[in-house]
C-alpha atoms as a PDB file:
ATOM      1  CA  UNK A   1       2.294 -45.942 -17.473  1.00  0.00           C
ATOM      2  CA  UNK A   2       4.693 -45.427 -20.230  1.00  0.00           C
ATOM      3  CA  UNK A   3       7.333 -42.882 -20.305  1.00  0.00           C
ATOM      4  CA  UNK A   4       5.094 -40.508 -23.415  1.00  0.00           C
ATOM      5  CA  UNK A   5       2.158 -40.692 -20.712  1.00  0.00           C
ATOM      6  CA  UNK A   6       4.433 -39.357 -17.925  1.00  0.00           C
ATOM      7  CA  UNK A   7       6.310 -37.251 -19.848  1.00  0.00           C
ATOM      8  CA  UNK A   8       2.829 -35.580 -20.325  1.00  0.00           C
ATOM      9  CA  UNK A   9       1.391 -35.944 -16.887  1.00  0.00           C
ATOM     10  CA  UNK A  10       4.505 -34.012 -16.467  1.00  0.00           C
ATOM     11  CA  UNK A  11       4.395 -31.203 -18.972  1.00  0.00           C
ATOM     12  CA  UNK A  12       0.681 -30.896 -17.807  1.00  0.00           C
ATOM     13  CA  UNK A  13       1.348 -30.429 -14.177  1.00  0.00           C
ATOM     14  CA  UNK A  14       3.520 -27.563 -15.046  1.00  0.00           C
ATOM     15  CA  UNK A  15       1.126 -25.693 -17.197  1.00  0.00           C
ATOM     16  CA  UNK A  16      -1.402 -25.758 -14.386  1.00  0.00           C
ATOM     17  CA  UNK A  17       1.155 -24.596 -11.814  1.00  0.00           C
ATOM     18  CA  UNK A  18       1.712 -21.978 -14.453  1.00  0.00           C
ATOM     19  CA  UNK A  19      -1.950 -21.349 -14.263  1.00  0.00           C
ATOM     20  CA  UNK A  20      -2.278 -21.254 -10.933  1.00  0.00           C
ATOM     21  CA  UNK A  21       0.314 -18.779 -10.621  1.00  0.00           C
ATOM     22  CA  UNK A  22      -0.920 -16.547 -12.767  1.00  0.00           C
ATOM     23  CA  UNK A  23      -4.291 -16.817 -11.001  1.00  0.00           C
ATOM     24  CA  UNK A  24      -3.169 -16.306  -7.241  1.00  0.00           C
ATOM     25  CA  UNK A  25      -1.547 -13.708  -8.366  1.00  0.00           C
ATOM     26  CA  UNK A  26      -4.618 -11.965  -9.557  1.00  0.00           C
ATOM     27  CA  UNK A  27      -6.381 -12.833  -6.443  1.00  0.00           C
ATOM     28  CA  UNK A  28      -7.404 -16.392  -6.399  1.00  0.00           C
ATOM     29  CA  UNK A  29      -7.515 -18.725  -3.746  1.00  0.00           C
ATOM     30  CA  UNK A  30      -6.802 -22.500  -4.242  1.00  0.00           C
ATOM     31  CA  UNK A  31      -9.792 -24.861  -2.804  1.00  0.00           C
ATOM     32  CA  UNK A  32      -8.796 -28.006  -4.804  1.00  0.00           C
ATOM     33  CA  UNK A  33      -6.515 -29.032  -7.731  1.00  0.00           C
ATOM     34  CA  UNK A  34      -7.401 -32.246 -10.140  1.00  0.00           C
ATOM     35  CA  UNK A  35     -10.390 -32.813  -8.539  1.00  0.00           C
ATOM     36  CA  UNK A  36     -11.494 -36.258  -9.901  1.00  0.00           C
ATOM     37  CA  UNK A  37     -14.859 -38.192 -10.089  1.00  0.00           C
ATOM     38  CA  UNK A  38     -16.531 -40.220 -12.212  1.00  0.00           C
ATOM     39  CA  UNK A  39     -17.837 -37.790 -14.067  1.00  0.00           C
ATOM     40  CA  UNK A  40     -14.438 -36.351 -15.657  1.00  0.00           C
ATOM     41  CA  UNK A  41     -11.745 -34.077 -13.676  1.00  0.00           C
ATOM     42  CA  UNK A  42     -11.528 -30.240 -13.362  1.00  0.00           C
ATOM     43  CA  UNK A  43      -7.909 -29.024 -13.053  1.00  0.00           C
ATOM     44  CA  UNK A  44      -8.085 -26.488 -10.364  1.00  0.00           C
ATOM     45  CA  UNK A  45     -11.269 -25.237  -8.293  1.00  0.00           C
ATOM     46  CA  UNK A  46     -10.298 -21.583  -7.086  1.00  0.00           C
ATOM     47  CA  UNK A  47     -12.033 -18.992  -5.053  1.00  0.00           C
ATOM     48  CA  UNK A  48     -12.421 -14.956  -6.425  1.00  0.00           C
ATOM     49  CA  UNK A  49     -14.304 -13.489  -3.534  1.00  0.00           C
ATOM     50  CA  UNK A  50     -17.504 -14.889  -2.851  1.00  0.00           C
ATOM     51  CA  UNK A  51     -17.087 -16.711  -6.313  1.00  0.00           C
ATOM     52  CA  UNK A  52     -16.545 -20.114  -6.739  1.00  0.00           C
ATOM     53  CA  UNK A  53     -14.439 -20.973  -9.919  1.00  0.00           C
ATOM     54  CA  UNK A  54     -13.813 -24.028 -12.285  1.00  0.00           C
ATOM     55  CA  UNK A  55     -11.172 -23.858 -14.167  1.00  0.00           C
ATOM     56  CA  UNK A  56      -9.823 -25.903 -17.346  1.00  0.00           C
ATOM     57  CA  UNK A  57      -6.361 -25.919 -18.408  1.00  0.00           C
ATOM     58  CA  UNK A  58      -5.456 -25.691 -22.070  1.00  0.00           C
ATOM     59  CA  UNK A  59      -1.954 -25.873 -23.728  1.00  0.00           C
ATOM     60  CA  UNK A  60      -1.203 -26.337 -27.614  1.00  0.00           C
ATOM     61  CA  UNK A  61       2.383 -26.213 -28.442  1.00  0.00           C
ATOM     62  CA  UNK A  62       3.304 -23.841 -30.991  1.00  0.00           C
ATOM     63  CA  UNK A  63       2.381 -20.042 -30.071  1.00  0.00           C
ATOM     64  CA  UNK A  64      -0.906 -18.322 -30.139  1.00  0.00           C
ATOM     65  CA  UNK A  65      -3.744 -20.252 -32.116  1.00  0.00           C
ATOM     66  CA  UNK A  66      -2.739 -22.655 -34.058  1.00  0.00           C
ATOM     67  CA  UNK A  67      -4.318 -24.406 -37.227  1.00  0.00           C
ATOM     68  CA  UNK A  68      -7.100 -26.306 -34.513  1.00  0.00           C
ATOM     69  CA  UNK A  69      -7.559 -23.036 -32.626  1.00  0.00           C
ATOM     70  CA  UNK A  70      -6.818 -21.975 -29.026  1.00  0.00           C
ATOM     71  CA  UNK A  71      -6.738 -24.133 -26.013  1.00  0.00           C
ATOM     72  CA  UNK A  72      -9.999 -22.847 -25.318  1.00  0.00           C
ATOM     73  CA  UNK A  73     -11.461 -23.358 -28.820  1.00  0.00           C
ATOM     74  CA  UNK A  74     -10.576 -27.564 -27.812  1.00  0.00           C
ATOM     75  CA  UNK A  75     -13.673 -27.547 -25.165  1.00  0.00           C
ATOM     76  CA  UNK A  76     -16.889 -28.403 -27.131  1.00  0.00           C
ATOM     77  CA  UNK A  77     -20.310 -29.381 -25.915  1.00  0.00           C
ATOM     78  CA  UNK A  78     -19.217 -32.655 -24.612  1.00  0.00           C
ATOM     79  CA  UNK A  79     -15.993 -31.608 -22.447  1.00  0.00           C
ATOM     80  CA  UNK A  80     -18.431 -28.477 -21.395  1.00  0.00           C
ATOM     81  CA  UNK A  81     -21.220 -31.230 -20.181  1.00  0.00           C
ATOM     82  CA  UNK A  82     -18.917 -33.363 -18.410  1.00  0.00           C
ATOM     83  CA  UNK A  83     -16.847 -30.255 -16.434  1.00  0.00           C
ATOM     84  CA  UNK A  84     -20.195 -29.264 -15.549  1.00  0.00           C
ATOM     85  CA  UNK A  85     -21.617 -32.746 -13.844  1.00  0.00           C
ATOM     86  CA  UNK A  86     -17.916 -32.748 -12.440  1.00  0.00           C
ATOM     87  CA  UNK A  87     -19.195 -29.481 -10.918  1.00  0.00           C
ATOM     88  CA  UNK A  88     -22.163 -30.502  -9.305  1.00  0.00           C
ATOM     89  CA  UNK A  89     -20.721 -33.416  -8.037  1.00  0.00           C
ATOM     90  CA  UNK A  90     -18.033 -31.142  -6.066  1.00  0.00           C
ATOM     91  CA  UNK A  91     -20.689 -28.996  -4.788  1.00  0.00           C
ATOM     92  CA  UNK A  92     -22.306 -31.988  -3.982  1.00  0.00           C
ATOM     93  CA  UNK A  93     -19.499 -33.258  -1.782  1.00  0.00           C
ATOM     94  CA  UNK A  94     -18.301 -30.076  -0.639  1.00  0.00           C
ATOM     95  CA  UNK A  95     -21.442 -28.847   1.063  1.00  0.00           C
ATOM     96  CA  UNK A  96     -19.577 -25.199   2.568  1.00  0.00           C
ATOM     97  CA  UNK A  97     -19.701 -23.931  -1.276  1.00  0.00           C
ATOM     98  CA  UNK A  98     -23.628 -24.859  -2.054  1.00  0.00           C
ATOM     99  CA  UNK A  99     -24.063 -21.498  -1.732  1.00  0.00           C
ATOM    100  CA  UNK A 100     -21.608 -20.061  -3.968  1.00  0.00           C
ATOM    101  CA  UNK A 101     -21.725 -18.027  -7.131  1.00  0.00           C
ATOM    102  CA  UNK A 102     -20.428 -20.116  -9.576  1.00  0.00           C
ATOM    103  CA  UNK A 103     -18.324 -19.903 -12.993  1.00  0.00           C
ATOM    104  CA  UNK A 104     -16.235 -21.896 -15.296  1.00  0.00           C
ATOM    105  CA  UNK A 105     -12.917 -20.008 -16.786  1.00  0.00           C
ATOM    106  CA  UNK A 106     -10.411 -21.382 -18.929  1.00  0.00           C
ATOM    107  CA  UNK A 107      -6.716 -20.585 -18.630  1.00  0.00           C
ATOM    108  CA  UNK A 108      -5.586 -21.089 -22.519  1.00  0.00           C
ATOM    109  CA  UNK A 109      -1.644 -21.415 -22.917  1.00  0.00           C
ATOM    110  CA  UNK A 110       0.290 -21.351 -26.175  1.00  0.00           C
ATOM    111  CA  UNK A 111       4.050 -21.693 -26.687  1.00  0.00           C
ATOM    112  CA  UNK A 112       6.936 -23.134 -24.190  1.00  0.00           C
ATOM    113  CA  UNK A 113       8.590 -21.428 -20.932  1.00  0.00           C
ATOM    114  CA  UNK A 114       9.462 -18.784 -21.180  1.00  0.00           C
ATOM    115  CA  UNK A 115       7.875 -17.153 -23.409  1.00  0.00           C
ATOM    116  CA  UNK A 116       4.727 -19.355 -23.366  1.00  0.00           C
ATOM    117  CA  UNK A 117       1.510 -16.640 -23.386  1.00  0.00           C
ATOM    118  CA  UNK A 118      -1.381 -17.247 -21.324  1.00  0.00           C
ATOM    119  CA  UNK A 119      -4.662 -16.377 -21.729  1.00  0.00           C
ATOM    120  CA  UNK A 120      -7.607 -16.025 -19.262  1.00  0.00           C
ATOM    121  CA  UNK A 121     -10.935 -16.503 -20.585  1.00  0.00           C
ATOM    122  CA  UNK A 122     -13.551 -15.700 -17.821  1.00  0.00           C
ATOM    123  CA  UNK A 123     -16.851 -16.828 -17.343  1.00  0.00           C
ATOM    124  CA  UNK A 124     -15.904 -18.561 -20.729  1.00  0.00           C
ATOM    125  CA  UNK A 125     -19.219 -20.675 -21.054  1.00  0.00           C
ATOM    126  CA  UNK A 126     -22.434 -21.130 -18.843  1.00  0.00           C
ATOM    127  CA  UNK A 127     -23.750 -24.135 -17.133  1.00  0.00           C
ATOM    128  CA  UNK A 128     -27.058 -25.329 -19.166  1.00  0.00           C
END
């Protein structure tokens, strides 16, 4: 690994401990964090009640949209497709939450610490 590709392993880990944060803090419950099959990887797999969540992590640099959009404006059909067969497959190993309501949020952040603004997108697309 070279030192770019840690230096953003790096600056990603902290944006989803921001995320997480922010999340616990409204109520969440950590179940997993980079979960990671062959299908792709989903950044953090919370509880909200009786709900299970998927969450994606999105950072751009500069604040609020910029000229490509929000973080969550980044996850077309494709990325959607593969969170969701990432999905399944962690239901599939994790047999407790079968049962569970499920939904996929994304956590879009803009700017640097301190001032960098989240956003919480809810329910921000259904599985197909």
């Amino acid at each position: 690994m070279n030192a770019r590709t840690a230096t953003r392993r790096e600056a990603g880990a902290r944006y989803e401990d921001f995320a997480c944060t922010h999340l616990q803090r409204a109520g969440l419950a950590l179940v997993a964090r980079n979960y990671s099959c062959r299908y792709g990887e989903i950044d953090l797999v919370m509880r909200d009640a009786a709900t299970l969540v998927f969450v994606e992590v999105r950072y751009r640099r500069g604040g609020g949209a910029s000229r490509y959009g929000d973080g969550a404006d980044s996850i077309g059909a494709s990325k959607r497709a593969r969170l969701q067969r990432a999905a399944a497959m962690f239901l599939a190993q994790h047999p407790a939450f079968a049962d569970a309501a499920c939904r996929f949020d994304v956590v879009a952040i803009a700017g640097d610490a301190p001032g960098a603004q989240l956003h919480w997108l809810r329910n921000a697309f259904e599985a197909s």
